[in-house]
N, C-alpha and C. Protein backbone atom coordinates (compact mmCIF):
# COMPACT_ATOMS: atom_id res chain seq x y z
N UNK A 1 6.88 57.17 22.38
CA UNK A 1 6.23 58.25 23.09
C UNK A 1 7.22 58.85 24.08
N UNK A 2 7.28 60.44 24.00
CA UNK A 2 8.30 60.63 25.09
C UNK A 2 7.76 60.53 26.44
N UNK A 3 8.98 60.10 27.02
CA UNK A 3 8.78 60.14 29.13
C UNK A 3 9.57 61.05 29.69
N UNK A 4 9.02 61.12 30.93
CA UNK A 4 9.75 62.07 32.02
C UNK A 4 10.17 61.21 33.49
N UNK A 5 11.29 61.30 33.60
CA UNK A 5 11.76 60.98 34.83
C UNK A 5 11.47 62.18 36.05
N UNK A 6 11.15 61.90 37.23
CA UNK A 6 11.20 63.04 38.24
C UNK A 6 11.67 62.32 39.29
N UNK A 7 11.75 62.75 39.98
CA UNK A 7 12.96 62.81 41.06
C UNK A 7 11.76 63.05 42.58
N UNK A 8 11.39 62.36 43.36
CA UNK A 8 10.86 63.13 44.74
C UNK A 8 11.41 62.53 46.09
N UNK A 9 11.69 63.26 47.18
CA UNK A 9 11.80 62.69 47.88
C UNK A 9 10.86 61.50 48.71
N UNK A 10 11.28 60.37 49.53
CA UNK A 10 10.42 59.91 50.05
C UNK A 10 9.13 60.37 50.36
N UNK A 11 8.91 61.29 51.68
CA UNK A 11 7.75 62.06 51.45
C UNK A 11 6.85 62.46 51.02
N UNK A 12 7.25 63.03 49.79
CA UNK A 12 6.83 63.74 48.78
C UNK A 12 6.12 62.27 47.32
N UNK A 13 6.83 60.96 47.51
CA UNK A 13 6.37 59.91 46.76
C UNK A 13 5.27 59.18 47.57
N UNK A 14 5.29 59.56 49.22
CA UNK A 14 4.59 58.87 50.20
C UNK A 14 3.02 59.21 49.56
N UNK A 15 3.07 61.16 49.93
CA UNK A 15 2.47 61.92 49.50
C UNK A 15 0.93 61.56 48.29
N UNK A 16 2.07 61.52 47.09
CA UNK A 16 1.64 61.50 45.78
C UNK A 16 0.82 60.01 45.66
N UNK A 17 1.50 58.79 46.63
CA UNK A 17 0.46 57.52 46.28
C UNK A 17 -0.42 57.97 46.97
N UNK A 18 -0.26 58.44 48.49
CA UNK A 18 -2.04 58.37 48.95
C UNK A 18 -2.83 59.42 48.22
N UNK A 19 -2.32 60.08 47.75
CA UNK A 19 -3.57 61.26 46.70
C UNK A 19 -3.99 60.09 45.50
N UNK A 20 -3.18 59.61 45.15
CA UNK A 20 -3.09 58.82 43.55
C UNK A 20 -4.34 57.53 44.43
N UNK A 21 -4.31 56.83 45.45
CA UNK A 21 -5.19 56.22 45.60
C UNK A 21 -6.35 56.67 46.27
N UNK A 22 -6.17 58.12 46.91
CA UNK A 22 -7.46 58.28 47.16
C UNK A 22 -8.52 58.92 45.95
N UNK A 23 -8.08 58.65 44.95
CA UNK A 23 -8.60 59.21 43.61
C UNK A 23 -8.79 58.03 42.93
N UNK A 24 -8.18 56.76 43.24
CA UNK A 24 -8.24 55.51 42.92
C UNK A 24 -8.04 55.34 41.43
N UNK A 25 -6.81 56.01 40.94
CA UNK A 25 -5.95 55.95 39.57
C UNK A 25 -4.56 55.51 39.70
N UNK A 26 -4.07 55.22 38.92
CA UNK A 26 -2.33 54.55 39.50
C UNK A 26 -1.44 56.05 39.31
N UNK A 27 -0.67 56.07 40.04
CA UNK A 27 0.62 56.74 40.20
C UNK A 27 0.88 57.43 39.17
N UNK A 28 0.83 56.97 38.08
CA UNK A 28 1.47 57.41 36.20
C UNK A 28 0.25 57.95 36.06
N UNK A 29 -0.84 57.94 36.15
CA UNK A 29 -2.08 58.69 35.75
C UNK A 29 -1.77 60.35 36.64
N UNK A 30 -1.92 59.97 38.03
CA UNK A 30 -2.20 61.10 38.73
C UNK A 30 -1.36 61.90 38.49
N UNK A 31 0.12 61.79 38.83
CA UNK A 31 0.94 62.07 37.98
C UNK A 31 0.96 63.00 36.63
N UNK A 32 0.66 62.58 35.59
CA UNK A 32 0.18 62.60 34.10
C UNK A 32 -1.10 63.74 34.34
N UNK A 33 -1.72 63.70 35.04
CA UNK A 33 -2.65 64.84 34.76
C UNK A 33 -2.43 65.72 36.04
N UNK A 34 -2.16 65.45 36.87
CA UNK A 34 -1.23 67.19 37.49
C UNK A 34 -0.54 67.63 36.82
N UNK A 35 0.76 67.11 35.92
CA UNK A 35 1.37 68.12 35.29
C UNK A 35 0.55 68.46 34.41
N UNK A 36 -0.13 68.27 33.77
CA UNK A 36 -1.43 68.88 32.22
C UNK A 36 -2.10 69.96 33.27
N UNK A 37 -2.96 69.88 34.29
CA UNK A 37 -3.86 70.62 34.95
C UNK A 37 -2.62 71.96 35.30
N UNK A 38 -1.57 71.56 35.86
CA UNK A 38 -0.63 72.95 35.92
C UNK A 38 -0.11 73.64 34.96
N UNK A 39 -0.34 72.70 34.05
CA UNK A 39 0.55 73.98 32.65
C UNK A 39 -0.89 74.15 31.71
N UNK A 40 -1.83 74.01 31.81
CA UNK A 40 -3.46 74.67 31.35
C UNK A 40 -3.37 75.78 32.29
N UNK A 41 -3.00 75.39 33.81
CA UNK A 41 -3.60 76.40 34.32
C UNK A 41 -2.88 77.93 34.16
N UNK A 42 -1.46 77.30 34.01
CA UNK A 42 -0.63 78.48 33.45
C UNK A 42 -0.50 79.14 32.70
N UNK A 43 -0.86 78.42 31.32
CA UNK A 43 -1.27 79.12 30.22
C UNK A 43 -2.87 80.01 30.39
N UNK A 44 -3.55 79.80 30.83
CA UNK A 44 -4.73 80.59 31.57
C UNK A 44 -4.12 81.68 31.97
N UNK A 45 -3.36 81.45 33.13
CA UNK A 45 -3.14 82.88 33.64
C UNK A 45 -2.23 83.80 32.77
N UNK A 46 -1.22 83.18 32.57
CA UNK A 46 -0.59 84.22 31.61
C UNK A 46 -1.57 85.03 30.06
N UNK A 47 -1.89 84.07 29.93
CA UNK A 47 -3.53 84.87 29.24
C UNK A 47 -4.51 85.78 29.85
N UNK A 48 -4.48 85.31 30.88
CA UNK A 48 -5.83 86.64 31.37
C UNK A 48 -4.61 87.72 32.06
N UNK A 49 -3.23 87.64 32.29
CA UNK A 49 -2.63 88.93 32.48
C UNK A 49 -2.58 89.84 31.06
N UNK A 50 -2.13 88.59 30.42
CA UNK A 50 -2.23 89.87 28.82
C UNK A 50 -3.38 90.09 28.68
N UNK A 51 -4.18 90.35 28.73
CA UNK A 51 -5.63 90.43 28.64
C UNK A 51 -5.83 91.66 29.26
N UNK A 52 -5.71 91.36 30.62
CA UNK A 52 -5.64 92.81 31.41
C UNK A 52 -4.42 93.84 31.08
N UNK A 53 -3.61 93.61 30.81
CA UNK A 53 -2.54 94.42 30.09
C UNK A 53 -3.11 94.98 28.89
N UNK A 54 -3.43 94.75 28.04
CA UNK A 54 -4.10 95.39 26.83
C UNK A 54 -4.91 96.08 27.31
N UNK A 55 -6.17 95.96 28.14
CA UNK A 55 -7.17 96.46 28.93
C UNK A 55 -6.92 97.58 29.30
N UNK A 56 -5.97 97.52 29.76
CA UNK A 56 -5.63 98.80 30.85
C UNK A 56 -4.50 100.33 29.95
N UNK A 57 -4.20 99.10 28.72
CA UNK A 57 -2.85 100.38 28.38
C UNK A 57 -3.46 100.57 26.66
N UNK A 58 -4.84 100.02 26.43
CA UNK A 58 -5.28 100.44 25.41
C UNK A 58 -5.64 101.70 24.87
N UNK A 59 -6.07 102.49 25.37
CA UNK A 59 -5.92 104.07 25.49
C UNK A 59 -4.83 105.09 25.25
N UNK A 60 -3.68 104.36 25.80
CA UNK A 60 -2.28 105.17 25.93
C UNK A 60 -1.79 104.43 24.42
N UNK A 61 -2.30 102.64 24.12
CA UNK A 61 -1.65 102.76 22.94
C UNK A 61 -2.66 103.27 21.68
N UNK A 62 -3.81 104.04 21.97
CA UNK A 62 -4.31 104.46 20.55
C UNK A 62 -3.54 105.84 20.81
N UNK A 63 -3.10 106.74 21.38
CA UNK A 63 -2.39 107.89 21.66
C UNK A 63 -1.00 107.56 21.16
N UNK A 64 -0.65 106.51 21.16
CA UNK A 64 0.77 106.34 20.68
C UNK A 64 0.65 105.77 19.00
N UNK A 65 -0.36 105.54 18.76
CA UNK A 65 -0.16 104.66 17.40
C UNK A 65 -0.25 105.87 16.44
């Protein structure tokens, strides 16, 4: 299965356990589904911009087609 190494500073690992236990999941979980929840959420948005992009320039492209 592939892995990912990341890199954080102290802080920032301080950070990530007390979220990871105040959610009461280990480190590799919380972890593991922030990055999924940020790249869903990204793919979302870049979807609802094209979305609105078509929306808005659909008119100009039946005039052009």
């Amino acid at each position: 299965m592939p892995a990912l190494n990341l890199t954080f500073t102290d802080d920032e690992m301080e950070a990530l356990r007390a979220a990871a236990s105040a959610r009461r999941v280990s480190l590799k979980a919380f972890a593991h589904d922030a990055v999924l929840a940020s790249s869903s959420e990204h793919s979302l948005r870049v979807g609802d911009a094209a979305r609105r992009v078509a929306e808005r320039s659909a008119e100009l492209n039946k005039r052009l087609a």
